[in-house]
PDB file of N, CA and C in Angstrom:
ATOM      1  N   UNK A   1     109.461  73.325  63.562  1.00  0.00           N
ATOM      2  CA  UNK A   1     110.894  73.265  63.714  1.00  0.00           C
ATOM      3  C   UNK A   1     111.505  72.593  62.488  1.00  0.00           C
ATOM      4  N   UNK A   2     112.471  73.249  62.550  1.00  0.00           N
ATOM      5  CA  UNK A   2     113.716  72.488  61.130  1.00  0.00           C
ATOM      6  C   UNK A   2     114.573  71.724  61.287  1.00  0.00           C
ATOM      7  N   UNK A   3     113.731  70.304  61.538  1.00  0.00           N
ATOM      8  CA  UNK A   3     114.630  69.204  61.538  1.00  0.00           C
ATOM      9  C   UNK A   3     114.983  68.534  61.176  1.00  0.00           C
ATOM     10  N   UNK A   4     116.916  68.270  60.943  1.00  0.00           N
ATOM     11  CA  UNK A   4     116.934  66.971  59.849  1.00  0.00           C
ATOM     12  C   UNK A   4     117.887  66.345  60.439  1.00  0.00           C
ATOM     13  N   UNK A   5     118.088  64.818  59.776  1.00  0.00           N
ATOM     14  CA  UNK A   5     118.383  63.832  60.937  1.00  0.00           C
ATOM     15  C   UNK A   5     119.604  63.080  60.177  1.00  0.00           C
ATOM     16  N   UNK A   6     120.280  62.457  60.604  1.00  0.00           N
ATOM     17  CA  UNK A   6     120.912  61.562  59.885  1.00  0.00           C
ATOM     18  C   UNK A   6     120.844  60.292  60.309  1.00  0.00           C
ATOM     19  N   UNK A   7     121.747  58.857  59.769  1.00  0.00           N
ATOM     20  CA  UNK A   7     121.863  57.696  60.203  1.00  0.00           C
ATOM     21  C   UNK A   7     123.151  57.506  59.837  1.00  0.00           C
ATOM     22  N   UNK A   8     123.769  56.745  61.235  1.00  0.00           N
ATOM     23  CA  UNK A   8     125.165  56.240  60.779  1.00  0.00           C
ATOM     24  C   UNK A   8     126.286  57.887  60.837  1.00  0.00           C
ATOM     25  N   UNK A   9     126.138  58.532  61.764  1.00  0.00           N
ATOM     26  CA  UNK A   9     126.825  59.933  61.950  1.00  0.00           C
ATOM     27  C   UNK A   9     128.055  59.438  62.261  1.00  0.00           C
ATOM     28  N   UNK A  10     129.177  59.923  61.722  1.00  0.00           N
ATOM     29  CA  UNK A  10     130.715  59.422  62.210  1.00  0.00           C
ATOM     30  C   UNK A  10     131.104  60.390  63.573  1.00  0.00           C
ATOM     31  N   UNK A  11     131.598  59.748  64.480  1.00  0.00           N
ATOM     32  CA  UNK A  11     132.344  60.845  65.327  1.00  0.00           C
ATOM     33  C   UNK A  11     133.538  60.021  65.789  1.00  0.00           C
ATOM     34  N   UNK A  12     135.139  60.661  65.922  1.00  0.00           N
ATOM     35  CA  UNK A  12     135.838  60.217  65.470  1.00  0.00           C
ATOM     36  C   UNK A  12     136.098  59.486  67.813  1.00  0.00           C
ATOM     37  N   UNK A  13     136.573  58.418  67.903  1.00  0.00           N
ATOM     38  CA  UNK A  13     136.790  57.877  68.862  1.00  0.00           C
ATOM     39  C   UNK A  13     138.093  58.027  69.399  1.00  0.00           C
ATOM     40  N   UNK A  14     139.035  59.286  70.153  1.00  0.00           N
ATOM     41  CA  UNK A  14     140.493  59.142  69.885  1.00  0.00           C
ATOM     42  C   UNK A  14     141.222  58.138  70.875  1.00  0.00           C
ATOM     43  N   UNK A  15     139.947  56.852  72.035  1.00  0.00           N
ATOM     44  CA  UNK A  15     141.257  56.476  72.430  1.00  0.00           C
ATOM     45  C   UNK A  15     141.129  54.913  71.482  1.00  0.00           C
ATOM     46  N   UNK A  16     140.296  54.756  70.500  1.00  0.00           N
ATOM     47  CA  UNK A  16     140.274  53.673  69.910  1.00  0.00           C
ATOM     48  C   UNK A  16     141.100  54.132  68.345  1.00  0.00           C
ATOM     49  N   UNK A  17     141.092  55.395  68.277  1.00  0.00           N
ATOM     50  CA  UNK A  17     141.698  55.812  66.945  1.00  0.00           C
ATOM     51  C   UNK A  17     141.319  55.112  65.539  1.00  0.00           C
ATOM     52  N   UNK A  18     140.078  55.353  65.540  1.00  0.00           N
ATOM     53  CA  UNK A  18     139.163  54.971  64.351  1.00  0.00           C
ATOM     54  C   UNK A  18     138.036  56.092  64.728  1.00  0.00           C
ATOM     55  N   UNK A  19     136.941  55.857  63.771  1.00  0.00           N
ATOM     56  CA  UNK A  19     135.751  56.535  63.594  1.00  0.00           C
ATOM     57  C   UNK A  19     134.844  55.380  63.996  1.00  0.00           C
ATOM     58  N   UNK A  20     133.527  55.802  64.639  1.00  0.00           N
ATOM     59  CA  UNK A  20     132.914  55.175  65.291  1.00  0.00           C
ATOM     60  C   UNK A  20     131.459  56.328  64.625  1.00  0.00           C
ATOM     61  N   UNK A  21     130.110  55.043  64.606  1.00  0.00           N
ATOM     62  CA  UNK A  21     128.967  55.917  64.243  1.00  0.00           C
ATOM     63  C   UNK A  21     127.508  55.647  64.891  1.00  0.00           C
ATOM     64  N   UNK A  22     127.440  56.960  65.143  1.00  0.00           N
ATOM     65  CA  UNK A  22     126.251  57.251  65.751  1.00  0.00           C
ATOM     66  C   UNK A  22     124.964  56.825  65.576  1.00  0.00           C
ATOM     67  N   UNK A  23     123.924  56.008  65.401  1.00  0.00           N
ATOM     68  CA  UNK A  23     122.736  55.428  65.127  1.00  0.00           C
ATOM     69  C   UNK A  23     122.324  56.674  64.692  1.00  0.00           C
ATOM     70  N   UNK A  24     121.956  57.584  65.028  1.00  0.00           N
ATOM     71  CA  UNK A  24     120.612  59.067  64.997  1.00  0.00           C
ATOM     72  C   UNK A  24     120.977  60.294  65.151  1.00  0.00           C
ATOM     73  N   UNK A  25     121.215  60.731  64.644  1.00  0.00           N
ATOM     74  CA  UNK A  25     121.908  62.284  65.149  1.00  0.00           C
ATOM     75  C   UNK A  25     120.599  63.129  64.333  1.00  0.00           C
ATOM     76  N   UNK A  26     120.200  64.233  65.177  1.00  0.00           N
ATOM     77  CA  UNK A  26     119.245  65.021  64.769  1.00  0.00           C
ATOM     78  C   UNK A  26     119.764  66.450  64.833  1.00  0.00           C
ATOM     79  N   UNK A  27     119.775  67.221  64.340  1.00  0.00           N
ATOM     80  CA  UNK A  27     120.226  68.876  63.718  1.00  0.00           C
ATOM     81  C   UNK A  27     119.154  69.898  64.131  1.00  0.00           C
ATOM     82  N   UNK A  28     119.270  70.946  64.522  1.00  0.00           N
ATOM     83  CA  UNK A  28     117.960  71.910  64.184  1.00  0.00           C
ATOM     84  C   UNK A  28     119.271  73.223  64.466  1.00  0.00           C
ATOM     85  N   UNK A  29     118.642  74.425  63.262  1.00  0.00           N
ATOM     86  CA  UNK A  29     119.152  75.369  63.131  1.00  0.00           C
ATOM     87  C   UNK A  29     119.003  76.491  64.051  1.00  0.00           C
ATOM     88  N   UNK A  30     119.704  77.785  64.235  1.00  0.00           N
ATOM     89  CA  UNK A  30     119.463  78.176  65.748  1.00  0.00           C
ATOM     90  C   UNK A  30     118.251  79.651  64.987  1.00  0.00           C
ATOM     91  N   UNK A  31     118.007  80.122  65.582  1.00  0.00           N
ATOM     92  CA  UNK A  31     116.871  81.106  65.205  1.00  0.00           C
ATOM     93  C   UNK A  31     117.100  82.354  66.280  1.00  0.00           C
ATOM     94  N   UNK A  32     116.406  83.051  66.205  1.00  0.00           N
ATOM     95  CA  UNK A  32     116.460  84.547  66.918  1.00  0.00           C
ATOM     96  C   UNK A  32     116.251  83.841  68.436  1.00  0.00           C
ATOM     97  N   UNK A  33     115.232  82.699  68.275  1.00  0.00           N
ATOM     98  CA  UNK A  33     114.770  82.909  69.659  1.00  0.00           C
ATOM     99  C   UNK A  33     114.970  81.284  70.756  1.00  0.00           C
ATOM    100  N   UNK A  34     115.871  80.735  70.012  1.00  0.00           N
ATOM    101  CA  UNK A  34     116.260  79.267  70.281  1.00  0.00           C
ATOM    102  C   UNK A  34     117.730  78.892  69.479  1.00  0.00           C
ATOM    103  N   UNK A  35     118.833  78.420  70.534  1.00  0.00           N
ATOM    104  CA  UNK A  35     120.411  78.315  69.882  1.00  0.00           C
ATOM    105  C   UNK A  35     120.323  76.691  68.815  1.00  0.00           C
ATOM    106  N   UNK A  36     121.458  76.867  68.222  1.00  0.00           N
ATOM    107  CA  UNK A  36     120.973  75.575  67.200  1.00  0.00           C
ATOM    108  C   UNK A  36     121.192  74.309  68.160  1.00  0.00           C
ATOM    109  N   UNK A  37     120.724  72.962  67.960  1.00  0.00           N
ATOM    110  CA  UNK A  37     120.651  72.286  68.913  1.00  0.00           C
ATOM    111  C   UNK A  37     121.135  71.148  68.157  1.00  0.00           C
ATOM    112  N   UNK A  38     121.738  69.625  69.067  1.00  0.00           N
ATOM    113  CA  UNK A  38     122.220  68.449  68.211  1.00  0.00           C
ATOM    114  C   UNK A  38     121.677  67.710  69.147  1.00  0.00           C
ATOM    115  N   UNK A  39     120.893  66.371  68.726  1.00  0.00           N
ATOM    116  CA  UNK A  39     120.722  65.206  69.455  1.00  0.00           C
ATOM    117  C   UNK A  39     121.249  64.074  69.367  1.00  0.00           C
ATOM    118  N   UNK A  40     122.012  63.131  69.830  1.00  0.00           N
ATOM    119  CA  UNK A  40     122.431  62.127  69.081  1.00  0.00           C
ATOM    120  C   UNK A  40     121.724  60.956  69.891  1.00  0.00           C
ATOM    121  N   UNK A  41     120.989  60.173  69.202  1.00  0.00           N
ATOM    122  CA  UNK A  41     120.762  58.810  69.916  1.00  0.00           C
ATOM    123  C   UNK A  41     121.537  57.550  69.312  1.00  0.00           C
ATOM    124  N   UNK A  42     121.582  56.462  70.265  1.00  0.00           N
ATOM    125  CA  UNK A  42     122.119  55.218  70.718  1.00  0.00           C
ATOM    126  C   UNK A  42     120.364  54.615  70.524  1.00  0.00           C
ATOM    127  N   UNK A  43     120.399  53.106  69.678  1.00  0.00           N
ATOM    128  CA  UNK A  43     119.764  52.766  70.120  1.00  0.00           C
ATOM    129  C   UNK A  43     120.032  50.695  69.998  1.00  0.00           C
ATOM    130  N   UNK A  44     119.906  50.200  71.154  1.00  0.00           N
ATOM    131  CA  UNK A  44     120.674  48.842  71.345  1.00  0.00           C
ATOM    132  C   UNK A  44     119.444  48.044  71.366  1.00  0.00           C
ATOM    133  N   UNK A  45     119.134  46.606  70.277  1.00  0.00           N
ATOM    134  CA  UNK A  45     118.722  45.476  70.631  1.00  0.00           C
ATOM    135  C   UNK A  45     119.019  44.529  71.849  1.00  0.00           C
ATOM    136  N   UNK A  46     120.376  44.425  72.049  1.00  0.00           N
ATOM    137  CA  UNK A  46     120.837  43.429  72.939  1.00  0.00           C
ATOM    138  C   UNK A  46     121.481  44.355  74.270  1.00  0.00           C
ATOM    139  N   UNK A  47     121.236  44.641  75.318  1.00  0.00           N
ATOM    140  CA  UNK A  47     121.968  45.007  76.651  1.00  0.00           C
ATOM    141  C   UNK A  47     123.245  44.446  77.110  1.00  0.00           C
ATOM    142  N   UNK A  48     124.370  44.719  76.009  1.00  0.00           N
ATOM    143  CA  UNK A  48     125.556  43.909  76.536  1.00  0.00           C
ATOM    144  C   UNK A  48     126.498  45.474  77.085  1.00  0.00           C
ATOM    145  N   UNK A  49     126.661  45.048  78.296  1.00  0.00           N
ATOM    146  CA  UNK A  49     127.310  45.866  78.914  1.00  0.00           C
ATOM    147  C   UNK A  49     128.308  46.650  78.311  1.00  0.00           C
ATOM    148  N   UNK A  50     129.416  45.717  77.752  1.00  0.00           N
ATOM    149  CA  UNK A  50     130.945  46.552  76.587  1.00  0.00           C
ATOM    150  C   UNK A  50     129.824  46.900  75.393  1.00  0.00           C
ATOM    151  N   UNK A  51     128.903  46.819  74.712  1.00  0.00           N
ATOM    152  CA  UNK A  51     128.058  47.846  73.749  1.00  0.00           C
ATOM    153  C   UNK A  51     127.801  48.912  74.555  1.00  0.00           C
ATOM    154  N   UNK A  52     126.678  48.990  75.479  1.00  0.00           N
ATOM    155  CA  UNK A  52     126.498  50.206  75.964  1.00  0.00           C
ATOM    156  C   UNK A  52     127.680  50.986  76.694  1.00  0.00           C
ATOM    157  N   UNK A  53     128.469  50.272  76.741  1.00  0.00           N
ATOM    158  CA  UNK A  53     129.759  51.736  77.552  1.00  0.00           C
ATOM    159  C   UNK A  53     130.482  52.112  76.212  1.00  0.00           C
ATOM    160  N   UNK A  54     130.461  51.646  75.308  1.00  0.00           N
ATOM    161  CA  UNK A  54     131.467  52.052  73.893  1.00  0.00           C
ATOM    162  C   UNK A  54     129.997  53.323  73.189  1.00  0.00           C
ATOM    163  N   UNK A  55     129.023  52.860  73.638  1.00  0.00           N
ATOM    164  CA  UNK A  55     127.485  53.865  72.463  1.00  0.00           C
ATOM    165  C   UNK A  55     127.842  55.053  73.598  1.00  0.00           C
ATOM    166  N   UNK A  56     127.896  54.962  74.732  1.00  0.00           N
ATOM    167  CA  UNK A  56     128.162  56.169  76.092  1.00  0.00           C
ATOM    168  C   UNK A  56     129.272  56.863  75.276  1.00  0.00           C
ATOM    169  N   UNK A  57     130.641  56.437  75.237  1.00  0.00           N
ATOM    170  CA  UNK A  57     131.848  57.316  74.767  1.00  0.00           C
ATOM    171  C   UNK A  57     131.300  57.287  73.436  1.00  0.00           C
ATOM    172  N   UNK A  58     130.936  57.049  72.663  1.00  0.00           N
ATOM    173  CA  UNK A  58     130.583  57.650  71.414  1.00  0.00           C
ATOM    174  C   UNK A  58     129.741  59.070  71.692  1.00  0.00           C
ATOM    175  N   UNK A  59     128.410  58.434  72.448  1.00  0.00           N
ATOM    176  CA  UNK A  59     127.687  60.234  72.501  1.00  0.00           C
ATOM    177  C   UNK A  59     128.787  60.805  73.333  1.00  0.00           C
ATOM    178  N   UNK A  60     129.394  60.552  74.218  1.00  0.00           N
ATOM    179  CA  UNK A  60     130.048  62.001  74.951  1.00  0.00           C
ATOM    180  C   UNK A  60     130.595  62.352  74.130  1.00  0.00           C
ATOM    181  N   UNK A  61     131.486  61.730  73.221  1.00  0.00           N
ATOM    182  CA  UNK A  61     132.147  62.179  71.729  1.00  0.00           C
ATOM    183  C   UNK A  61     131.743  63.513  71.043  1.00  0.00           C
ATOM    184  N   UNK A  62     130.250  63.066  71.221  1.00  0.00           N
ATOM    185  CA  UNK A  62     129.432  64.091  70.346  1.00  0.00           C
ATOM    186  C   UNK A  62     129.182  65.513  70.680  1.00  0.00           C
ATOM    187  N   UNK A  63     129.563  65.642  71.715  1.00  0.00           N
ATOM    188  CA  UNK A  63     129.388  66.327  72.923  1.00  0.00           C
ATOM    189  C   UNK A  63     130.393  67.113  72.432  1.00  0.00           C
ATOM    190  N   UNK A  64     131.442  66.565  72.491  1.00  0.00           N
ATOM    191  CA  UNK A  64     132.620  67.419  72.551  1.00  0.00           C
ATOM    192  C   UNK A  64     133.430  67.692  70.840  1.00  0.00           C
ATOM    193  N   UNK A  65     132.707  67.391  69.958  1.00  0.00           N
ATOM    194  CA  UNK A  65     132.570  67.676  68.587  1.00  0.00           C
ATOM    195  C   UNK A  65     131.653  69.134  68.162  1.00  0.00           C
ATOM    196  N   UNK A  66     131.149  69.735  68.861  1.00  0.00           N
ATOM    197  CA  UNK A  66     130.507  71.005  68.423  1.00  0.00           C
ATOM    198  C   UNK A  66     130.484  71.612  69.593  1.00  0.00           C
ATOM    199  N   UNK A  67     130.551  73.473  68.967  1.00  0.00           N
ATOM    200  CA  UNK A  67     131.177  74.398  69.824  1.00  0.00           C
ATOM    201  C   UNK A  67     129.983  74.936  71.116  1.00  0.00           C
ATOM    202  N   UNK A  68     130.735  75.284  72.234  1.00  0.00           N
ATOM    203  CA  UNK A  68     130.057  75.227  73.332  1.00  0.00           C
ATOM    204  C   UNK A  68     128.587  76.446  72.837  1.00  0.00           C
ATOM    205  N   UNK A  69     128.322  77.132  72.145  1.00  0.00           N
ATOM    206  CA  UNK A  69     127.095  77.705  71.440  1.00  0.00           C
ATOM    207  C   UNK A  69     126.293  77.036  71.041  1.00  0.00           C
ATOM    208  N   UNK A  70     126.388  75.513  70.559  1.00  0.00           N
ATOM    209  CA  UNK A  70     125.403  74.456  70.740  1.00  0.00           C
ATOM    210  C   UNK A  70     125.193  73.786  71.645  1.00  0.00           C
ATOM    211  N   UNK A  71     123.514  73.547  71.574  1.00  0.00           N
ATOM    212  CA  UNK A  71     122.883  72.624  72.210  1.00  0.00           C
ATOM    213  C   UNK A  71     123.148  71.066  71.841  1.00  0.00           C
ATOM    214  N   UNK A  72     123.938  70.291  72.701  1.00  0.00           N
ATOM    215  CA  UNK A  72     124.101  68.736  72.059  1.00  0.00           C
ATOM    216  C   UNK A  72     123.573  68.255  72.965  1.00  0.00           C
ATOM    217  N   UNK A  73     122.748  67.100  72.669  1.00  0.00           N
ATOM    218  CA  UNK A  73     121.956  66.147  74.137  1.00  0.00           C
ATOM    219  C   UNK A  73     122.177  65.114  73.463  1.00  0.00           C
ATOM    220  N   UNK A  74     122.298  64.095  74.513  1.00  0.00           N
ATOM    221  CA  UNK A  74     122.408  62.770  73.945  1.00  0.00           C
ATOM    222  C   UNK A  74     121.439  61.630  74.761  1.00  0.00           C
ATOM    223  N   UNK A  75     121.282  60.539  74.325  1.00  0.00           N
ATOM    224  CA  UNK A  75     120.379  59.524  75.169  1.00  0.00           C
ATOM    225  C   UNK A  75     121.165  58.217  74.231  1.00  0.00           C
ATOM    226  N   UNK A  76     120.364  56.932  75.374  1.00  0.00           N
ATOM    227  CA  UNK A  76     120.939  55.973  74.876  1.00  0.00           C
ATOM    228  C   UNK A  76     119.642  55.332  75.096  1.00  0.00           C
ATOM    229  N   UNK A  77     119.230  54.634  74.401  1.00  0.00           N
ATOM    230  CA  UNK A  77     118.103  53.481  74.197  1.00  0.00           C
ATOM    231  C   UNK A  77     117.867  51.959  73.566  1.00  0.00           C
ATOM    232  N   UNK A  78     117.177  51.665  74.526  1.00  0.00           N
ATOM    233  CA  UNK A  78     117.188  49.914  74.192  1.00  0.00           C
ATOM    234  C   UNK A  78     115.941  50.134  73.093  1.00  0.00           C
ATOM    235  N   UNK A  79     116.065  49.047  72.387  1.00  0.00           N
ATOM    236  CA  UNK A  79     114.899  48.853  71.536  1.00  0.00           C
ATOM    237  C   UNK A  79     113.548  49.149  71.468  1.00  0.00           C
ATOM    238  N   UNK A  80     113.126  48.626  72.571  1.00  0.00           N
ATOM    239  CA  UNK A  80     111.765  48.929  73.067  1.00  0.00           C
ATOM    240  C   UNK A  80     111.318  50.219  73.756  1.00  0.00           C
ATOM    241  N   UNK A  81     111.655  51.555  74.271  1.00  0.00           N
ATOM    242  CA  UNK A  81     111.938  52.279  74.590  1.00  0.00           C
ATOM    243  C   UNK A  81     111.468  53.406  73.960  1.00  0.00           C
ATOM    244  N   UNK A  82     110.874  54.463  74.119  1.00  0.00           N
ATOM    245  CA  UNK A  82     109.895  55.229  73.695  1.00  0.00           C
ATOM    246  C   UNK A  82     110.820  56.793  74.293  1.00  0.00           C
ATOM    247  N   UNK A  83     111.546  56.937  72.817  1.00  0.00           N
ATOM    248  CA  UNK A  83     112.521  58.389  73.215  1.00  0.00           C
ATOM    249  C   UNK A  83     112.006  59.212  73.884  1.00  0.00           C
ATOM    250  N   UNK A  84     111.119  59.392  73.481  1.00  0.00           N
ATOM    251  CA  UNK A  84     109.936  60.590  74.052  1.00  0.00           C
ATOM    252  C   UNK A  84     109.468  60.905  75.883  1.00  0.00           C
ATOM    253  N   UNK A  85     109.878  59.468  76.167  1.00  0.00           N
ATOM    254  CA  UNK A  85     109.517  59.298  77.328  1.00  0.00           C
ATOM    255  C   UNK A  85     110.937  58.914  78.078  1.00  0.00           C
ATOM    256  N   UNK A  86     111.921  58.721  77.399  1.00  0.00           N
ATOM    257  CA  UNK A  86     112.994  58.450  78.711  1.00  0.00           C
ATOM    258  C   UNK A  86     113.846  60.056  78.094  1.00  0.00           C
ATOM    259  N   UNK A  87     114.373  60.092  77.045  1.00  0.00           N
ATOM    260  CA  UNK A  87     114.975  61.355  76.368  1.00  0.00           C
ATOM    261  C   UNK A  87     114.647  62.601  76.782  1.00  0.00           C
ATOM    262  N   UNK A  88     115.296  63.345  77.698  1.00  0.00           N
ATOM    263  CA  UNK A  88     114.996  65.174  77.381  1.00  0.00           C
ATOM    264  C   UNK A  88     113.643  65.174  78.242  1.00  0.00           C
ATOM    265  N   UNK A  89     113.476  64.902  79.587  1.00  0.00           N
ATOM    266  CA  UNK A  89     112.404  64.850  80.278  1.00  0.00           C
ATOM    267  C   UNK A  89     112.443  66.311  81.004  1.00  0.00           C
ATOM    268  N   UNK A  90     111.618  66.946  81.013  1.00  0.00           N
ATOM    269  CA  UNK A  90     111.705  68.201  81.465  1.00  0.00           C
ATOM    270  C   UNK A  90     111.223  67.974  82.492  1.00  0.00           C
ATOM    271  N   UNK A  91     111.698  67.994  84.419  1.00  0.00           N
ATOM    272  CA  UNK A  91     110.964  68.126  85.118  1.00  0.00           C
ATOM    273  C   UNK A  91     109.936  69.372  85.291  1.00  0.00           C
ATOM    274  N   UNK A  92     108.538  68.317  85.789  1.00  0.00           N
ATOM    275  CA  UNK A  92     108.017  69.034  86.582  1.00  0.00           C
ATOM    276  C   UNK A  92     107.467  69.991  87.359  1.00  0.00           C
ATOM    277  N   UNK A  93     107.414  71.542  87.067  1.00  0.00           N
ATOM    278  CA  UNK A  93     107.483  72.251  88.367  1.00  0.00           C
ATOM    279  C   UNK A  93     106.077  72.791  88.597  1.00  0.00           C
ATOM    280  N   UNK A  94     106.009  72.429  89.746  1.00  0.00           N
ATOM    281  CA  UNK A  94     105.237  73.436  90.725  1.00  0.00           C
ATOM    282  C   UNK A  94     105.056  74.452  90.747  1.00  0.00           C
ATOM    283  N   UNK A  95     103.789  75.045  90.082  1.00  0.00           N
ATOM    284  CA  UNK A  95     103.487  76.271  89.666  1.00  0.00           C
ATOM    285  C   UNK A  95     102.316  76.817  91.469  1.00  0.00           C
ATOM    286  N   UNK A  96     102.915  77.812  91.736  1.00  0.00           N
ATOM    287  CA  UNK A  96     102.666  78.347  93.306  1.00  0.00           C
ATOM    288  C   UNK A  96     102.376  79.520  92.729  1.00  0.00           C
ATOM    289  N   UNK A  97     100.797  80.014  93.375  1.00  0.00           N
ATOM    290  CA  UNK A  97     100.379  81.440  93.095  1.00  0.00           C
ATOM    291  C   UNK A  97     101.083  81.971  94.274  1.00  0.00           C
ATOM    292  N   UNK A  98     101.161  83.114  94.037  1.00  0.00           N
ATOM    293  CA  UNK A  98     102.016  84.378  94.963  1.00  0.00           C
ATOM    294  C   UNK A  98     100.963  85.245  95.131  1.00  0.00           C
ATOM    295  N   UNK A  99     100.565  85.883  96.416  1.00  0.00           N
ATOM    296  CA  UNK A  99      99.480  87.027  96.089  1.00  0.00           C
ATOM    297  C   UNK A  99     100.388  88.038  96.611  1.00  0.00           C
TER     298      UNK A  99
END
């Protein structure tokens, strides 16, 4: 996959009316057989409640900055926290033979 990432992504905040920036934003281009996709992560040392609800309206931000033909996902993470494992969890399913 073709991925490139940035640090410090601006997305503009309109009820604070400044620009506000994204820790991680990740890109991948869309292909014949997968639409182009955006990730943006949050990621917080300290758990202070007014941080994490301002990093929340930032990713929904992000969300609503590219056209509904993209894929945008967002996550928010504490320091210690292993993207891989809280981020983009695909449940599960139960694969049932049929005869």
């Amino acid at each position: 996959m073709d991925w490139k990432t940035r640090k410090g992504f601006p997305v503009w905040l309109p009820s604070e009316n400044v620009f506000g920036l994204i820790d991680i934003v990740a890109f991948k281009k869309s292909t014949n057989y997968s639409p182009a996709v955006v990730e943006g992560y949050e990621v917080e040392c300290s758990s202070g409640n007014l941080q994490q609800k301002r990093n929340l309206e930032k990713l929904k931000q992000l969300k609503f900055s590219f056209s509904s033909s993209i894929r945008v996902r967002i996550c928010q993470l504490s320091a210690f926290e292993n993207h891989k494992e809280k981020c983009f969890r695909r449940p599960i399913q139960n694969k049932v033979n049929r005869f």
